[in-house]
Protein backbone atom coordinates (compact mmCIF):
# COMPACT_ATOMS: atom_id res chain seq x y z
CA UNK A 1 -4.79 7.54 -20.10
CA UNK A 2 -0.71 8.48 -20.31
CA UNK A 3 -0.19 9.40 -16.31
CA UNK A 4 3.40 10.19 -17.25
CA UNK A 5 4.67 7.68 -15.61
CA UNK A 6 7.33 6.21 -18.03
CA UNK A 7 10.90 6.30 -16.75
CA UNK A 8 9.93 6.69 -12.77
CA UNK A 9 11.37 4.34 -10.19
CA UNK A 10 9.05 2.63 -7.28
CA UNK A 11 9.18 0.57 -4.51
CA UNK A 12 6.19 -1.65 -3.10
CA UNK A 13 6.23 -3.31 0.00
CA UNK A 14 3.90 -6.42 0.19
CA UNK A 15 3.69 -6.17 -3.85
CA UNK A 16 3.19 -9.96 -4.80
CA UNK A 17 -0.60 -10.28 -4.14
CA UNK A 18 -3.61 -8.79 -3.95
CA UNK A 19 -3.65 -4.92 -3.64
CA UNK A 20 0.20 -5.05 -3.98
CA UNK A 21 0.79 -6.69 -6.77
CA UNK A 22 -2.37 -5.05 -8.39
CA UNK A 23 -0.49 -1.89 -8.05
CA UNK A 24 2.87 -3.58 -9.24
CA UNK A 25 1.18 -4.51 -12.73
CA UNK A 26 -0.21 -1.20 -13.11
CA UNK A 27 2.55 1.35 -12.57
CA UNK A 28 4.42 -1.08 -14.87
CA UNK A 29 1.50 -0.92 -17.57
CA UNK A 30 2.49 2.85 -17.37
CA UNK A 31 6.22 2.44 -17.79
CA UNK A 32 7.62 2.47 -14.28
CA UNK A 33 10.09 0.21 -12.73
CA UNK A 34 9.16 -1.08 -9.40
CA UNK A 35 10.96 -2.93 -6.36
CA UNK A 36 8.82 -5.03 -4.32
CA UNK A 37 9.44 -6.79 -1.00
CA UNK A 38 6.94 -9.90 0.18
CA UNK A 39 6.88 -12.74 2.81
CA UNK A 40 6.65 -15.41 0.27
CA UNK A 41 9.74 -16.26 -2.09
CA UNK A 42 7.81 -17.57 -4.93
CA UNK A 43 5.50 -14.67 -4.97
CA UNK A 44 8.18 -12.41 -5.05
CA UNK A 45 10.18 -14.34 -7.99
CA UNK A 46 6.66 -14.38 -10.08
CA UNK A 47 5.91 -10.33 -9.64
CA UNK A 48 9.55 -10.10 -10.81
CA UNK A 49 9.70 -11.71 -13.52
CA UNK A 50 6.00 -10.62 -14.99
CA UNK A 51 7.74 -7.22 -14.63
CA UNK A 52 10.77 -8.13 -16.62
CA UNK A 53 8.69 -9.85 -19.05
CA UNK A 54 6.88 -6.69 -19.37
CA UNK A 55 9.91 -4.39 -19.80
CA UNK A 56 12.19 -6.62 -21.82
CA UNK A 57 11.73 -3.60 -24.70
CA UNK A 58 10.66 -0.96 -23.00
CA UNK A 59 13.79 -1.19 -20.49
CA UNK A 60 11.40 -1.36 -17.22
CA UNK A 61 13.69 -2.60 -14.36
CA UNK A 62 12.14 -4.95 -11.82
CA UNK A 63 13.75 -6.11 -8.30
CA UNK A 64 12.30 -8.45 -5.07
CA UNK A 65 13.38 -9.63 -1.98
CA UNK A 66 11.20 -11.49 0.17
CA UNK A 67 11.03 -10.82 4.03
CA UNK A 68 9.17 -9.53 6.81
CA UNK A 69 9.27 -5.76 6.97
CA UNK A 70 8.96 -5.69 10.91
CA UNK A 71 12.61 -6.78 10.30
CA UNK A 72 14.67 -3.73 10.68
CA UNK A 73 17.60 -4.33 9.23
CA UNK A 74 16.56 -6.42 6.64
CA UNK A 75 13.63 -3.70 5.57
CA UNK A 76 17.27 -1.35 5.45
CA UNK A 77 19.04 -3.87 3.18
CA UNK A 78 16.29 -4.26 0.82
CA UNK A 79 15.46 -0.43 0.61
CA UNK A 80 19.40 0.24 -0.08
CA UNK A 81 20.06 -2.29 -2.94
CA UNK A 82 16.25 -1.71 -4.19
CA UNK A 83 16.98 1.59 -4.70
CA UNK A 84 20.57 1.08 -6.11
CA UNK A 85 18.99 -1.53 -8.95
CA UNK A 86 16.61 1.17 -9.99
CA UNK A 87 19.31 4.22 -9.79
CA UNK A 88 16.72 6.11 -7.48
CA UNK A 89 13.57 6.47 -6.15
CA UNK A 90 10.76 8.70 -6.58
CA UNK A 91 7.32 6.66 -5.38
CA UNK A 92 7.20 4.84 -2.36
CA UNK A 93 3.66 2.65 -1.82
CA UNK A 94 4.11 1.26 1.64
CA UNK A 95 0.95 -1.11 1.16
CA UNK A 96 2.28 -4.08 3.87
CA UNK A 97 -0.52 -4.80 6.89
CA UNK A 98 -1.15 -7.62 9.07
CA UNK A 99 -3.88 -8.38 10.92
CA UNK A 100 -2.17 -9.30 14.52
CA UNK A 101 -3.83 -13.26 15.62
CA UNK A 102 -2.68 -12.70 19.24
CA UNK A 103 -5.09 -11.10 21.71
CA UNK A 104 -4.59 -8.93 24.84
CA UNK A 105 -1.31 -6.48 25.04
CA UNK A 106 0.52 -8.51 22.21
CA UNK A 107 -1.99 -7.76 19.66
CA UNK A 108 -1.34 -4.43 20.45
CA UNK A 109 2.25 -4.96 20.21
CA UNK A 110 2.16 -6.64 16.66
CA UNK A 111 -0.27 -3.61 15.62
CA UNK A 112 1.94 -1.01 16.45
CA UNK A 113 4.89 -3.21 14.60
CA UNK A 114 3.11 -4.33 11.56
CA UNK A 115 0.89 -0.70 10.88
CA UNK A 116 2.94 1.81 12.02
CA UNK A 117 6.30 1.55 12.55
CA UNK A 118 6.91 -0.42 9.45
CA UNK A 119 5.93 2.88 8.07
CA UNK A 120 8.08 4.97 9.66
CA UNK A 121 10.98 3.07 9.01
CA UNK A 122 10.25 3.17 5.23
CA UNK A 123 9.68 6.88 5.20
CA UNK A 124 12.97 7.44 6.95
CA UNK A 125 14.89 5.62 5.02
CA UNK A 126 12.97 7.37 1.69
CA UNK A 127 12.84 11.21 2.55
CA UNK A 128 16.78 11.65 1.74
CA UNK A 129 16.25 9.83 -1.97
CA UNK A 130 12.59 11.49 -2.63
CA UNK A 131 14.00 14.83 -1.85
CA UNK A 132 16.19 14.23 -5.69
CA UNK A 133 13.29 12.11 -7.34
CA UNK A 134 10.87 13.26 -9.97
CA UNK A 135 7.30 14.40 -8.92
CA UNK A 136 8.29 12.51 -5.53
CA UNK A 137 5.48 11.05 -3.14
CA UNK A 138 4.60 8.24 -0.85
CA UNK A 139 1.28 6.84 -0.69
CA UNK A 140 0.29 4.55 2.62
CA UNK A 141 -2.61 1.77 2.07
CA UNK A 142 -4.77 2.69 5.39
CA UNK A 143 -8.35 1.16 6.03
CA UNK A 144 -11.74 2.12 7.06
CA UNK A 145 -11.26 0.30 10.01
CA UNK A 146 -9.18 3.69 10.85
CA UNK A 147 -12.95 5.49 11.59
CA UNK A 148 -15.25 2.68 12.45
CA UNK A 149 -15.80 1.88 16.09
CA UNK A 150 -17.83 -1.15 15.64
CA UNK A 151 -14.80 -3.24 14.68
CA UNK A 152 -14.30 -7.32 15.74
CA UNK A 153 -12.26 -7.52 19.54
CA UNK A 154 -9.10 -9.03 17.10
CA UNK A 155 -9.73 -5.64 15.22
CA UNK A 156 -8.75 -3.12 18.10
CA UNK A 157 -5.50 -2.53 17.72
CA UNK A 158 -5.69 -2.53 14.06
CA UNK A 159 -8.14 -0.07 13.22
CA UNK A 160 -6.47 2.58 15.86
CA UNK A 161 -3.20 1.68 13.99
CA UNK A 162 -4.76 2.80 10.72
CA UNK A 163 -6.41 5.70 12.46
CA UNK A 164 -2.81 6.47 13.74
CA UNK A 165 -1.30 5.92 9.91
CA UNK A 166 -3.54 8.73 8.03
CA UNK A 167 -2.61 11.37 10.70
CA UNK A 168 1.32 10.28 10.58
CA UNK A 169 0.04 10.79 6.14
CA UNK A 170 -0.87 14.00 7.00
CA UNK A 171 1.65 15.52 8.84
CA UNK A 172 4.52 14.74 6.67
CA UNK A 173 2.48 15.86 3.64
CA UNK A 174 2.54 19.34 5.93
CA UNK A 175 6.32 19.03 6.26
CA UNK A 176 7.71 18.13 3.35
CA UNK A 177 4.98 19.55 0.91
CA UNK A 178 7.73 23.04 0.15
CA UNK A 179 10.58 19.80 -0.53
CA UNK A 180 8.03 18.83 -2.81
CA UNK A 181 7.38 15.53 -1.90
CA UNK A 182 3.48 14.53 -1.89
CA UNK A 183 2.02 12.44 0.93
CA UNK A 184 -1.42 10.56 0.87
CA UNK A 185 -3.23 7.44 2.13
CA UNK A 186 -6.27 5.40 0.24
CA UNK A 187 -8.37 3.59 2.55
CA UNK A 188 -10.31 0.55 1.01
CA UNK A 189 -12.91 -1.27 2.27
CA UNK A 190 -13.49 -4.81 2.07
CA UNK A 191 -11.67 -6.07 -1.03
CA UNK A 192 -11.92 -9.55 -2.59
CA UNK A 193 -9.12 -11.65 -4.41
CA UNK A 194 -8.58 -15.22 -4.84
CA UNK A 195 -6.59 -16.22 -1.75
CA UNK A 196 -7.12 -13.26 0.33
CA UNK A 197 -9.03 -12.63 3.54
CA UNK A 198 -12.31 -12.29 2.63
CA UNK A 199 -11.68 -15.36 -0.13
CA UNK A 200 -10.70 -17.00 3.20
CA UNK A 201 -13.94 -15.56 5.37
CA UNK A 202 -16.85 -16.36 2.13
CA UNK A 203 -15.69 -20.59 2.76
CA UNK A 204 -14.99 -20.13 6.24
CA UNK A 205 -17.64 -17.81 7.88
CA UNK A 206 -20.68 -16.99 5.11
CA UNK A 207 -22.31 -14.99 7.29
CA UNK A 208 -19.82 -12.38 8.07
CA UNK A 209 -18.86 -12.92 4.15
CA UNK A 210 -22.43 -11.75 3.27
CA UNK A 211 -22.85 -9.13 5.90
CA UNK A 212 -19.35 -7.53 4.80
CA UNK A 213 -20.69 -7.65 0.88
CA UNK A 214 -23.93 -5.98 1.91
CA UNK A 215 -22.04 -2.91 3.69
CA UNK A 216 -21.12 -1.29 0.72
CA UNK A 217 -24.14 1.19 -0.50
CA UNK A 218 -22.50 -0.31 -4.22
CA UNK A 219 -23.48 -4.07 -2.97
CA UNK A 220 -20.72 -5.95 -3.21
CA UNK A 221 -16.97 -6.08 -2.73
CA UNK A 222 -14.02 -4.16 -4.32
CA UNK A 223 -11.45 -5.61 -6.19
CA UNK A 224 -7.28 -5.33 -6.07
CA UNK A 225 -7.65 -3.13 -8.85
CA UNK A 226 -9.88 -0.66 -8.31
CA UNK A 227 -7.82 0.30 -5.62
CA UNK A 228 -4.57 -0.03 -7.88
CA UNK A 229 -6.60 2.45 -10.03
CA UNK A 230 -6.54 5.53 -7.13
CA UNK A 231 -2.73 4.94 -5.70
CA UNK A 232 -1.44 4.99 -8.99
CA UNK A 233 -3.09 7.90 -10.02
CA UNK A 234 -2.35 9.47 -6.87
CA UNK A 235 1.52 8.54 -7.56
CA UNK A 236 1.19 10.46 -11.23
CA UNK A 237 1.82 13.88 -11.97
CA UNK A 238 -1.61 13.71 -12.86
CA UNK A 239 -2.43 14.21 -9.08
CA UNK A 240 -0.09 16.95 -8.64
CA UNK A 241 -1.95 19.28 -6.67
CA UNK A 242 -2.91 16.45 -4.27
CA UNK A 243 -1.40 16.08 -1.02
CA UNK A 244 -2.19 15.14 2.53
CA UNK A 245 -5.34 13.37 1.44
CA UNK A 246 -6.84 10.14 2.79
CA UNK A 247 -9.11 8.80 -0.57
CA UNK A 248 -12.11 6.00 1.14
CA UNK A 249 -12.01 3.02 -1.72
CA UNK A 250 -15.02 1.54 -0.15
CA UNK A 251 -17.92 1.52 -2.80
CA UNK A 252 -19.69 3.61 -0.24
CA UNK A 253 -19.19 1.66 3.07
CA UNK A 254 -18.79 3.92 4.97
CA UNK A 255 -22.03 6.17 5.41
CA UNK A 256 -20.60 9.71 6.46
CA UNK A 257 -19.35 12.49 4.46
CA UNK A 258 -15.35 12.49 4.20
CA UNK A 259 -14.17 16.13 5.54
């Protein structure tokens, strides 16, 4: 399926694995260029340069930094010359989240850093360019941590975070939906990839491995992809009606119907 995407400019944040860099590949399957930003250098440099590979005839442009977004000024700097490389911007996927190791009031402190106000920043710094993109949105990567209660103590902060991220989705998508910029959130469940937390949890701790695979009604976990799948079509013109939405990626986790 053509979702029209050929020609449009977007930036990832935490695109060089997993979820990230499953969306990466695919808006750059459909012909967009994309500007990611990652911790890791050499995760950055290979999601670059599979891009450029990709668009050496089709004139995709690709650009990475790597950094930590909780870094102001250096989430300002990469926004600014991401945006310059790719002459513009019209889809924003602010996908970055960290699971905070400290307990007690820092946890709560690294939450509100790493699943909020990384956010915010982003969409400030965004709004002014959307507002002259084509078909402009944003789409945030949330959780279903944001509506379950019987979440891990290490968990707190991070599921009232994500709570806290789909109503700050749907009250821009209120108040910039007549500028015509879109806003939504997807919130996966538990998704596997080589690497990645629950990669991490099936060596580490089986248990919680198995009873996370059996909380799906579909039996097992999701993948980076079928996640990819729903952003990028909510990104597409395809989607155009479509705003202030939170989509559950969750193979049926969660067992309650999604007003």
């Amino acid at each position: 399926m053509d979702l029209g995407l050929k020609g449009r400019r977007a930036l990832v944040t935490g695109g060089s694995r997993g979820i990230g860099r499953a969306i990466v590949d695919l808006l750059a399957a459909e012909g967009a260029s994309v500007a990611i930003c990652a911790r890791g250098e050499a995760g950055v440099a290979a999601t670059v340069a599979a891009v450029t590979a990709r668009g050496a005839e089709s004139g995709i442009k690709a650009y990475g930094e790597a950094f930590d977004v909780r870094n102001e000024s250096a989430l300002k700097g990469w926004f600014h010359r991401a945006s310059d490389h790719l002459g513009g911007v019209d889809i924003v996927v602010s996908n970055v989240s960290t699971r905070p190791s400290a307990m007690g009031m820092q946890m709560w402190h690294d939450g509100f850093e790493s699943d909020i106000l990384q956010h915010v920043q982003l969409t400030e710094l965004a709004l002014p360019l959307l507002k002259t993109g084509v078909n402009p949105n944003i789409v945030f990567i949330a959780s279903i941590a944001s509506v379950m209660t019987n979440l891990p103590p290490h968990e707190e902060a991070y599921g009232a975070m994500k709570a806290a991220l789909i109503n700050y989705t749907g009250q821009l998508a209120a108040r910039h939906a007549a500028a015509g910029i879109r806003v939504n959130a997807v919130s996966p469940g538990p998704i596997f990839f080589e690497g990645g937390e629950w990669d991490i949890n099936r060596i580490e701790r089986p248990q919680l491995f198995a009873a996370a695979a059996r909380l799906p009604a579909m039996g097992r976990l999701g993948t980076p992809a079928e996640v990819a799948n729903a952003v990028v079509f909510l990104t597409s013109s395809a989607a155009s009606y479509i705003t202030g939405a939170n989509l559950r990626i969750d193979g049926g986790a969660i067992k309650a119907s999604n007003f």
